[in-house]
PDB file of N, CA and C in Angstrom:
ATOM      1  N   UNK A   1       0.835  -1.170   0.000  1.00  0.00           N
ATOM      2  CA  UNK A   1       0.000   0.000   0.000  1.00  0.00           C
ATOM      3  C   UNK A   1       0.890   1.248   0.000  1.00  0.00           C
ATOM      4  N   UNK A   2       0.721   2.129  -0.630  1.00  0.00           N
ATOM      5  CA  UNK A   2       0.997   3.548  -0.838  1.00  0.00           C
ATOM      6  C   UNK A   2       0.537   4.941  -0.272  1.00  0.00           C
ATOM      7  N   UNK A   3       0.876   5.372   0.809  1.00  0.00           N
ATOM      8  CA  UNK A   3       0.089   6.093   1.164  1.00  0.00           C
ATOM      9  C   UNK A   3       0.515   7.942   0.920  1.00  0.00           C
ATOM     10  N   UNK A   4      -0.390   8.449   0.233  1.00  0.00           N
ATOM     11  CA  UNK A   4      -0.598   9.604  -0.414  1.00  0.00           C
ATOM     12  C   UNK A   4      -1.440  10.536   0.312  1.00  0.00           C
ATOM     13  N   UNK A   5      -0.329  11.517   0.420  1.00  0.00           N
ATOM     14  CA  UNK A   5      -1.297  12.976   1.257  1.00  0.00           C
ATOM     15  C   UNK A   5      -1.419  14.178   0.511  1.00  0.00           C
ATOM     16  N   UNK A   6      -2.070  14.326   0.425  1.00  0.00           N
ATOM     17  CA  UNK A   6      -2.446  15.766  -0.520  1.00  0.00           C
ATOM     18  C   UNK A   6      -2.473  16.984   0.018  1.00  0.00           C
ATOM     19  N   UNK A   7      -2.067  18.175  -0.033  1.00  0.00           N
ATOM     20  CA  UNK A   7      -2.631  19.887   0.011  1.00  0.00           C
ATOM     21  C   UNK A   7      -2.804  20.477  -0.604  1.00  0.00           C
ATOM     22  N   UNK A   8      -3.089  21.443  -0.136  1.00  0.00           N
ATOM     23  CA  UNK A   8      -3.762  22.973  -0.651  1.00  0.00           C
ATOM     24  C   UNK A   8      -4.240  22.252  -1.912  1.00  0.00           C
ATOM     25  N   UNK A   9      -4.933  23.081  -2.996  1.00  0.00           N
ATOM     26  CA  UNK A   9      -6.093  22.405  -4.075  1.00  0.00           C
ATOM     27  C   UNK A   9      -6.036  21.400  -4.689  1.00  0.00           C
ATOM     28  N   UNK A  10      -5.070  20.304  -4.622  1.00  0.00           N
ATOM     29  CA  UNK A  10      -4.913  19.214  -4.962  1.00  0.00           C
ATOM     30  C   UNK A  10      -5.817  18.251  -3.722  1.00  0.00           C
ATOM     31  N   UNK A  11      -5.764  18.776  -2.518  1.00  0.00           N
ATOM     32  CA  UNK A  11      -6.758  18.444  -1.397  1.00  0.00           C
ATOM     33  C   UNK A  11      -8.174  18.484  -1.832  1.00  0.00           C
ATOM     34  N   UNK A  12      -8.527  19.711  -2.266  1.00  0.00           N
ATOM     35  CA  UNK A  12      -9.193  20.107  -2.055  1.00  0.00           C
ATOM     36  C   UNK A  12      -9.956  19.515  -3.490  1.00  0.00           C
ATOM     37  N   UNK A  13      -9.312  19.360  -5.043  1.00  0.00           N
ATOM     38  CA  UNK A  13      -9.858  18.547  -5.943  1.00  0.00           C
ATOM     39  C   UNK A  13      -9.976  16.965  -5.964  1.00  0.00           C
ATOM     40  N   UNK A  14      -9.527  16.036  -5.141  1.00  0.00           N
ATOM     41  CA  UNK A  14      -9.349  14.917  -5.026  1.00  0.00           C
ATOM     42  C   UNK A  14     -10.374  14.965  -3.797  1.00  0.00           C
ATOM     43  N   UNK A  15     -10.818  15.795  -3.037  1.00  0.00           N
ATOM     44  CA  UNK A  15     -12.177  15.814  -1.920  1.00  0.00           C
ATOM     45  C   UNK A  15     -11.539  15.013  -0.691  1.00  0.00           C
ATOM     46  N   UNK A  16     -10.238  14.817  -0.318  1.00  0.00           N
ATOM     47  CA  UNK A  16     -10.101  14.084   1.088  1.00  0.00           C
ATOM     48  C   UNK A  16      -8.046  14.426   1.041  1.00  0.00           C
ATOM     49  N   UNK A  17      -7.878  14.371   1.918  1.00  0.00           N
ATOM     50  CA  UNK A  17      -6.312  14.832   2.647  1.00  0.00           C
ATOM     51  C   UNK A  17      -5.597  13.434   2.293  1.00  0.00           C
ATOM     52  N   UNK A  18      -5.840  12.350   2.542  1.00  0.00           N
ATOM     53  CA  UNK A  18      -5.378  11.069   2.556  1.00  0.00           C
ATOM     54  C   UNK A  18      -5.565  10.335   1.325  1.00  0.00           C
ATOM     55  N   UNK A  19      -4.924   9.376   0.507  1.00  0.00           N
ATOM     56  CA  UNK A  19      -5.811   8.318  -0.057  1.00  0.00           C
ATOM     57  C   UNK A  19      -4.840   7.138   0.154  1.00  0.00           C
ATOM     58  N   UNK A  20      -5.003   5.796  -0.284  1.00  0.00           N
ATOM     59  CA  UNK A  20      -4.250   4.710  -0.266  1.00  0.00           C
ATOM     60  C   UNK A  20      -4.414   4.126  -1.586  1.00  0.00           C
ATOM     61  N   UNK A  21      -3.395   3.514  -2.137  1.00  0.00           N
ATOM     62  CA  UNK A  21      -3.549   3.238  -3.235  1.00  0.00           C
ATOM     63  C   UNK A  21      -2.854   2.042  -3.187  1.00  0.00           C
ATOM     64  N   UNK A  22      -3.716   0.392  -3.746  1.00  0.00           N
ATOM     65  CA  UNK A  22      -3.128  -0.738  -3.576  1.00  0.00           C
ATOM     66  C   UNK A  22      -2.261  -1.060  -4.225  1.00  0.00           C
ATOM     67  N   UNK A  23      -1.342  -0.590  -5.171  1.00  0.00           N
ATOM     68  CA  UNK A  23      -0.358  -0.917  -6.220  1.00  0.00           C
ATOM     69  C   UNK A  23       0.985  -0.951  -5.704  1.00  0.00           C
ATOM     70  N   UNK A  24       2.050  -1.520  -6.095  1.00  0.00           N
ATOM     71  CA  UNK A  24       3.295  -1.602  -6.176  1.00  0.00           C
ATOM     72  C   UNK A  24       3.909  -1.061  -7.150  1.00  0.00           C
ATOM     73  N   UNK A  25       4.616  -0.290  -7.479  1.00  0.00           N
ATOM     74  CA  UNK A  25       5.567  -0.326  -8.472  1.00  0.00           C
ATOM     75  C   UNK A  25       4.741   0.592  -9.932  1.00  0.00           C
ATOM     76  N   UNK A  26       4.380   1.865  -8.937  1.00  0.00           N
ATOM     77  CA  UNK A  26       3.591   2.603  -9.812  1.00  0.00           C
ATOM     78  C   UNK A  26       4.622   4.082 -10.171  1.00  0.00           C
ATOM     79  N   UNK A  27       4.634   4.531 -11.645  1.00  0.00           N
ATOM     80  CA  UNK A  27       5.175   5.644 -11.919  1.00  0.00           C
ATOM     81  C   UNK A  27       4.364   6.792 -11.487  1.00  0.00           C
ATOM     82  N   UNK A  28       5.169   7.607 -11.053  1.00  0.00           N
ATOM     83  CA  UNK A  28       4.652   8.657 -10.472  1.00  0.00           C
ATOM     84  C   UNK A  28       3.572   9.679 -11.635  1.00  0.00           C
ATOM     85  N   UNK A  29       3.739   9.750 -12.390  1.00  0.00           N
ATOM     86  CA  UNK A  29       2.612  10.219 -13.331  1.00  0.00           C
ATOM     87  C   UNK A  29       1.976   9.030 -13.649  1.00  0.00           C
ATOM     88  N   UNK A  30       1.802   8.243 -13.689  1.00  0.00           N
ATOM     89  CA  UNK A  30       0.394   7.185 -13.372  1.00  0.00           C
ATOM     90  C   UNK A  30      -0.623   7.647 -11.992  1.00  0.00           C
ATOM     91  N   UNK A  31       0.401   7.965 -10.630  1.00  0.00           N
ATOM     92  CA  UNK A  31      -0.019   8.431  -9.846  1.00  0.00           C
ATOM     93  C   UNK A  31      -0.832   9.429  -9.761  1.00  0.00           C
ATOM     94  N   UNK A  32      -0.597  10.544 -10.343  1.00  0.00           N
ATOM     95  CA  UNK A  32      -1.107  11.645 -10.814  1.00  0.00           C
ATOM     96  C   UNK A  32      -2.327  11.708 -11.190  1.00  0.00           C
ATOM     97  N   UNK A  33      -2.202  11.191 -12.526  1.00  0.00           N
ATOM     98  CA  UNK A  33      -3.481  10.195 -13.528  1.00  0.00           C
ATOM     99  C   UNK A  33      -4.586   9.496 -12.677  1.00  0.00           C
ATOM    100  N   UNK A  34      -4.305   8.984 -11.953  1.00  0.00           N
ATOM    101  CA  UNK A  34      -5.015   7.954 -10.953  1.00  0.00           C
ATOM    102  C   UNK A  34      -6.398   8.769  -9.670  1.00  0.00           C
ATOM    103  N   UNK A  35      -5.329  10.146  -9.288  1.00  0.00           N
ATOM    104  CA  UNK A  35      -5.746  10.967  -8.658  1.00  0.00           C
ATOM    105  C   UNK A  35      -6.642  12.035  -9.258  1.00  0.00           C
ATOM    106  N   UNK A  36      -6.181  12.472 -10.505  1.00  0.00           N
ATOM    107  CA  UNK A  36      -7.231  13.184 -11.255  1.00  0.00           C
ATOM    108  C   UNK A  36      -8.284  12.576 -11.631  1.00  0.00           C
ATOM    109  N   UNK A  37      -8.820  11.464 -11.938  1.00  0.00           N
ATOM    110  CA  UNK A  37      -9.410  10.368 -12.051  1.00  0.00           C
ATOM    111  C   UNK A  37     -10.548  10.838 -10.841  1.00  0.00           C
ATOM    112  N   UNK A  38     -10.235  10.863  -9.470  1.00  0.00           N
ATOM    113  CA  UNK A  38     -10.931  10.915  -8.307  1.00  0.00           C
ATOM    114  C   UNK A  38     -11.655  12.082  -8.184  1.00  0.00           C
ATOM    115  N   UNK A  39     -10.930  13.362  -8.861  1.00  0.00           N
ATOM    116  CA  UNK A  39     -11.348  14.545  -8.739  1.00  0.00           C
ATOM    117  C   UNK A  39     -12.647  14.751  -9.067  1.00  0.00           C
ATOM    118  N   UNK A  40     -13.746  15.359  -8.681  1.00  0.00           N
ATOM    119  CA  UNK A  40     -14.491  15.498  -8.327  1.00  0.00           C
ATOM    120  C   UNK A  40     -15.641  15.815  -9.901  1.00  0.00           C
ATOM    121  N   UNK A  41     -15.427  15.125 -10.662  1.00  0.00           N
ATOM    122  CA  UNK A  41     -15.913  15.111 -12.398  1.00  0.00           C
ATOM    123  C   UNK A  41     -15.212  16.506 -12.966  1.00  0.00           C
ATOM    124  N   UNK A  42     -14.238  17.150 -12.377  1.00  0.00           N
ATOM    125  CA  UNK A  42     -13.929  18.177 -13.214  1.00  0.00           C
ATOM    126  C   UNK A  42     -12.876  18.049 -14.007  1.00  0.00           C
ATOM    127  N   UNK A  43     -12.758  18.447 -16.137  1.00  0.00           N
ATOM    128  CA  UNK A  43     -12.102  17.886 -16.265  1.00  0.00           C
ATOM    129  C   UNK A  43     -10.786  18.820 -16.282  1.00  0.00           C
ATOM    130  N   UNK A  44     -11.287  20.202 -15.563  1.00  0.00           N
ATOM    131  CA  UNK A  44      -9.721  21.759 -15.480  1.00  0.00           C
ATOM    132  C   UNK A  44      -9.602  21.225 -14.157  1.00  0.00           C
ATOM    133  N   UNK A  45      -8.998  20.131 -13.667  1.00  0.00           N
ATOM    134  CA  UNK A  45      -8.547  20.135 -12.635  1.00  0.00           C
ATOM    135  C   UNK A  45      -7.460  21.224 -12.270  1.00  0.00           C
ATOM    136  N   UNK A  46      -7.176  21.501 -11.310  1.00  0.00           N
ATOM    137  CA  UNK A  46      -5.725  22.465 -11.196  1.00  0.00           C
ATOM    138  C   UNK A  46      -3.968  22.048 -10.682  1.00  0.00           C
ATOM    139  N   UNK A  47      -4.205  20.735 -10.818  1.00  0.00           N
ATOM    140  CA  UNK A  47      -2.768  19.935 -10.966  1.00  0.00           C
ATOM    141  C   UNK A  47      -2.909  19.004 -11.864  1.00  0.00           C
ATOM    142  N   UNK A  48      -1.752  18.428 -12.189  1.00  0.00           N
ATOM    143  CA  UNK A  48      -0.977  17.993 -13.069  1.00  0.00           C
ATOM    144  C   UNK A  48       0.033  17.511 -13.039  1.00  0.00           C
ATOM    145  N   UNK A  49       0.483  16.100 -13.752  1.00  0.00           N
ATOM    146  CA  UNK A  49       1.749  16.304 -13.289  1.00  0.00           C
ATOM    147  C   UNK A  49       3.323  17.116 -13.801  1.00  0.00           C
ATOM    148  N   UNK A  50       2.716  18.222 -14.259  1.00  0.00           N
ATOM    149  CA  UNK A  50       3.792  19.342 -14.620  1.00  0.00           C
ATOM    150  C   UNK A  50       3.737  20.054 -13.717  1.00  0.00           C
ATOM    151  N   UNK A  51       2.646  20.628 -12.400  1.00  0.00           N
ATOM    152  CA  UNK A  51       3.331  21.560 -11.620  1.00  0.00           C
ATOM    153  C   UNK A  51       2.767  21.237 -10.218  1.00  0.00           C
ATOM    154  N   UNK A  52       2.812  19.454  -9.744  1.00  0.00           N
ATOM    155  CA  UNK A  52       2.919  18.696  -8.663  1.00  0.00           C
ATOM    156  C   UNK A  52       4.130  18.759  -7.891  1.00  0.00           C
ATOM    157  N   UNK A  53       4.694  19.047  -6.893  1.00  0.00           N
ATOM    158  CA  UNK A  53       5.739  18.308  -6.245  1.00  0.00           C
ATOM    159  C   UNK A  53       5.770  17.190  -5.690  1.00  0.00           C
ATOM    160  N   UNK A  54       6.477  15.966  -6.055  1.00  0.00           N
ATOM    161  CA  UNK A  54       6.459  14.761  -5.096  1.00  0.00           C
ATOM    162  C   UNK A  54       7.077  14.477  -4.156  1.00  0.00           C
ATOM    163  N   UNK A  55       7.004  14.244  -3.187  1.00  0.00           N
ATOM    164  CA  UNK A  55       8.012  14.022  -1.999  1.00  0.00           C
ATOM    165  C   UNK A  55       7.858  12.562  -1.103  1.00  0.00           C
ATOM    166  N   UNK A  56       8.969  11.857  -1.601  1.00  0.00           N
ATOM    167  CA  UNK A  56       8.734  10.619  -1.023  1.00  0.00           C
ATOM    168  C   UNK A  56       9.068  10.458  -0.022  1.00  0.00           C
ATOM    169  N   UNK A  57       8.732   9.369   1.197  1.00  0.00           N
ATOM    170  CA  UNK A  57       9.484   9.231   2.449  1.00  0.00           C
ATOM    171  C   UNK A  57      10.217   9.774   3.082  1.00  0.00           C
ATOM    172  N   UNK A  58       9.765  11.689   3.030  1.00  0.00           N
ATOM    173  CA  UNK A  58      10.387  13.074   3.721  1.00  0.00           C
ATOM    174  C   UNK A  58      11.182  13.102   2.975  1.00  0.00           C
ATOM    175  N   UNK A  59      12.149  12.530   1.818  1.00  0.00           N
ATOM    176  CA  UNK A  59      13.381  12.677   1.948  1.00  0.00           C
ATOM    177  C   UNK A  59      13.988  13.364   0.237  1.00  0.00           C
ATOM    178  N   UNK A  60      13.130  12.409  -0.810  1.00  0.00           N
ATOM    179  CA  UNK A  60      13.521  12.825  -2.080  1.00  0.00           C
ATOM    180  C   UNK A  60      11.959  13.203  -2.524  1.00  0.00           C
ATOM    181  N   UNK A  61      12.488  14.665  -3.159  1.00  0.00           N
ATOM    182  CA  UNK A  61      11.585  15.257  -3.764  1.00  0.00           C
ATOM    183  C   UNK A  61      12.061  15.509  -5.704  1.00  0.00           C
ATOM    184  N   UNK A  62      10.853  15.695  -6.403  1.00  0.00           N
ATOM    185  CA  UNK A  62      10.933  15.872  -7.738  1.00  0.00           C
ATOM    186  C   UNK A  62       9.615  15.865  -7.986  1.00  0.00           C
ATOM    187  N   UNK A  63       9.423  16.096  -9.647  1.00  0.00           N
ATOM    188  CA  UNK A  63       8.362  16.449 -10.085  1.00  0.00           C
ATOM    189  C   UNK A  63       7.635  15.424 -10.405  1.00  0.00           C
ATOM    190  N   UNK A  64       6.176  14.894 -11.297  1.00  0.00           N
ATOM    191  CA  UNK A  64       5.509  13.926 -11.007  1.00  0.00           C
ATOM    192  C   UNK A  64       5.921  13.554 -12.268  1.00  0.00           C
ATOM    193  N   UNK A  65       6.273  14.883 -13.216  1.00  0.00           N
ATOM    194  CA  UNK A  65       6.704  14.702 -14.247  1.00  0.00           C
ATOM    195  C   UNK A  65       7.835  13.433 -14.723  1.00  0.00           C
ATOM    196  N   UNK A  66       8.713  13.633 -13.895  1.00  0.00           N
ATOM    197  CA  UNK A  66       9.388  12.905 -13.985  1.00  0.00           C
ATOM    198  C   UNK A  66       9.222  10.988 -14.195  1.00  0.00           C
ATOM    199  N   UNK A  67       9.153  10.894 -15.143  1.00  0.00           N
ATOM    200  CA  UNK A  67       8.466   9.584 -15.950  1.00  0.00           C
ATOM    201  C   UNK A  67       9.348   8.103 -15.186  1.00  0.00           C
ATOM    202  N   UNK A  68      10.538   8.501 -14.085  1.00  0.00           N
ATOM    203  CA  UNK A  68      11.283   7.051 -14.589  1.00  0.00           C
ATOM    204  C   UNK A  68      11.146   6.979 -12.919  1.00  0.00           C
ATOM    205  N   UNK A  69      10.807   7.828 -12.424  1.00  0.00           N
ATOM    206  CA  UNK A  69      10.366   7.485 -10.989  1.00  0.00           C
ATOM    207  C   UNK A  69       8.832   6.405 -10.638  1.00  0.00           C
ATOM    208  N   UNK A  70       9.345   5.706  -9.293  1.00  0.00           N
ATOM    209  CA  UNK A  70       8.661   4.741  -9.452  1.00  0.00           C
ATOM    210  C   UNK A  70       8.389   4.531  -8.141  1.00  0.00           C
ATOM    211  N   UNK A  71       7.064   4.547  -7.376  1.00  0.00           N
ATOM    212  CA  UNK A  71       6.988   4.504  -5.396  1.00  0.00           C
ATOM    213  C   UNK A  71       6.650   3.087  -5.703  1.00  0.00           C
ATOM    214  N   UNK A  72       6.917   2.591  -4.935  1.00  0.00           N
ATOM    215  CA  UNK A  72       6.829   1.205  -4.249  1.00  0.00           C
ATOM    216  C   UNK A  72       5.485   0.655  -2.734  1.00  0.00           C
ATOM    217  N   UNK A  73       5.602  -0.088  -3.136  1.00  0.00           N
ATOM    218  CA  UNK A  73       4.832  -0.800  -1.403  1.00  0.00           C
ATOM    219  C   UNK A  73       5.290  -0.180  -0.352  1.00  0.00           C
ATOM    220  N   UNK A  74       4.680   0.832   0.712  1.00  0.00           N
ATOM    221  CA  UNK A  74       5.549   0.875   1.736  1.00  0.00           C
ATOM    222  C   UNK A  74       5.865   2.373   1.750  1.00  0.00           C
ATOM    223  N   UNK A  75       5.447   3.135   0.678  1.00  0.00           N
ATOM    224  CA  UNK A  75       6.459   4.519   0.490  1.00  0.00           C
ATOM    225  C   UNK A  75       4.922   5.513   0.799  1.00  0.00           C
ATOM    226  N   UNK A  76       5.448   6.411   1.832  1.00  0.00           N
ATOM    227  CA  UNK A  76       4.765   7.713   1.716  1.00  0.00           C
ATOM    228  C   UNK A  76       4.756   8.782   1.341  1.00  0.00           C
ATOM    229  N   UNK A  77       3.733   8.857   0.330  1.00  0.00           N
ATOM    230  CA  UNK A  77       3.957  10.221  -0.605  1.00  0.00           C
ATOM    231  C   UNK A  77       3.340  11.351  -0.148  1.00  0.00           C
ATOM    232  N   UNK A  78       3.826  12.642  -0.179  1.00  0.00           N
ATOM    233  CA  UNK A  78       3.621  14.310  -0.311  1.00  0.00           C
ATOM    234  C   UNK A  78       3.367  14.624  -1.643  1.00  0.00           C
ATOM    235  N   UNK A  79       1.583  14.790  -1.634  1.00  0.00           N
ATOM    236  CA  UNK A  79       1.793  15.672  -3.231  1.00  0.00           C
ATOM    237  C   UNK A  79       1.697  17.296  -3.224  1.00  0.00           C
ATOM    238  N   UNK A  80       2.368  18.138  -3.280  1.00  0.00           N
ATOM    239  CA  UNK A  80       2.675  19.700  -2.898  1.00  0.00           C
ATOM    240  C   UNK A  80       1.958  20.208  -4.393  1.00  0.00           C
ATOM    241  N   UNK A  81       1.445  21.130  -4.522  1.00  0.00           N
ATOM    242  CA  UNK A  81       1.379  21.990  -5.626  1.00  0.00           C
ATOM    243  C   UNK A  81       2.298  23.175  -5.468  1.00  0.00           C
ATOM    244  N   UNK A  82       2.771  23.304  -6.994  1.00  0.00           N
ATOM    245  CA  UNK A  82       3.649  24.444  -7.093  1.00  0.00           C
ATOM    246  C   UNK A  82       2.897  25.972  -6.376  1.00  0.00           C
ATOM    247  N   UNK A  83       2.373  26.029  -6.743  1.00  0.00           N
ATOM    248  CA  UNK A  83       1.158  27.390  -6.085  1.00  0.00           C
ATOM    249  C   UNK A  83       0.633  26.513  -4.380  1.00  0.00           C
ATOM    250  N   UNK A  84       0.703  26.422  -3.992  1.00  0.00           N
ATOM    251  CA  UNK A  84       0.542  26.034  -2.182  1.00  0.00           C
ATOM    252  C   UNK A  84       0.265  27.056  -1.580  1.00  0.00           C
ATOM    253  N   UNK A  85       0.542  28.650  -1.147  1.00  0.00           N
ATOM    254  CA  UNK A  85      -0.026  29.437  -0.643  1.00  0.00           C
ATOM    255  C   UNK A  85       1.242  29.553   0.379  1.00  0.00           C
ATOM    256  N   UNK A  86       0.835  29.989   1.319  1.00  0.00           N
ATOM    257  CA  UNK A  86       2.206  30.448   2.564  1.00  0.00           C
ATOM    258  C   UNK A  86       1.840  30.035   4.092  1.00  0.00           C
TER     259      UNK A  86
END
């Protein structure tokens, strides 16, 4: 299991702070994809994975963009939007 926390309007388009996602060995823009999916039938969501931040297990961060990244069983993700607020 994968566990994924969301803020600021990425929270707020996906309708819940938390989700879990049963997969292993998922690319992080699949991730993305997966989550817009949830969003609330809108299809201007306001993330993407061009201006997502990912942050895995506190420690390595990058974009969702980034195609060759890959979370695993076990890994907790931060999805940040570039625009987050202060």
């Amino acid at each position: 299991m994968i566990r994924v926390t969301c803020v600021g309007h990425i929270r707020t388009s996906v309708g819940r702070e938390t989700v879990e996602v049963q997969e292993d060995g998922i690319k992080t823009s699949a991730l993305i994809e997966r989550l817009r999916e949830m969003g609330r039938d809108d299809p201007n969501l306001g993330f993407s994975k061009f201006n997502t931040l990912v942050i895995v297990n506190g420690s390595s961060a990058f974009t969702a963009a980034a195609d060759d990244r890959v979370i695993e069983d076990g890994d907790e993700v931060l999805l940040l939007p570039f625009s987050h607020g202060g």
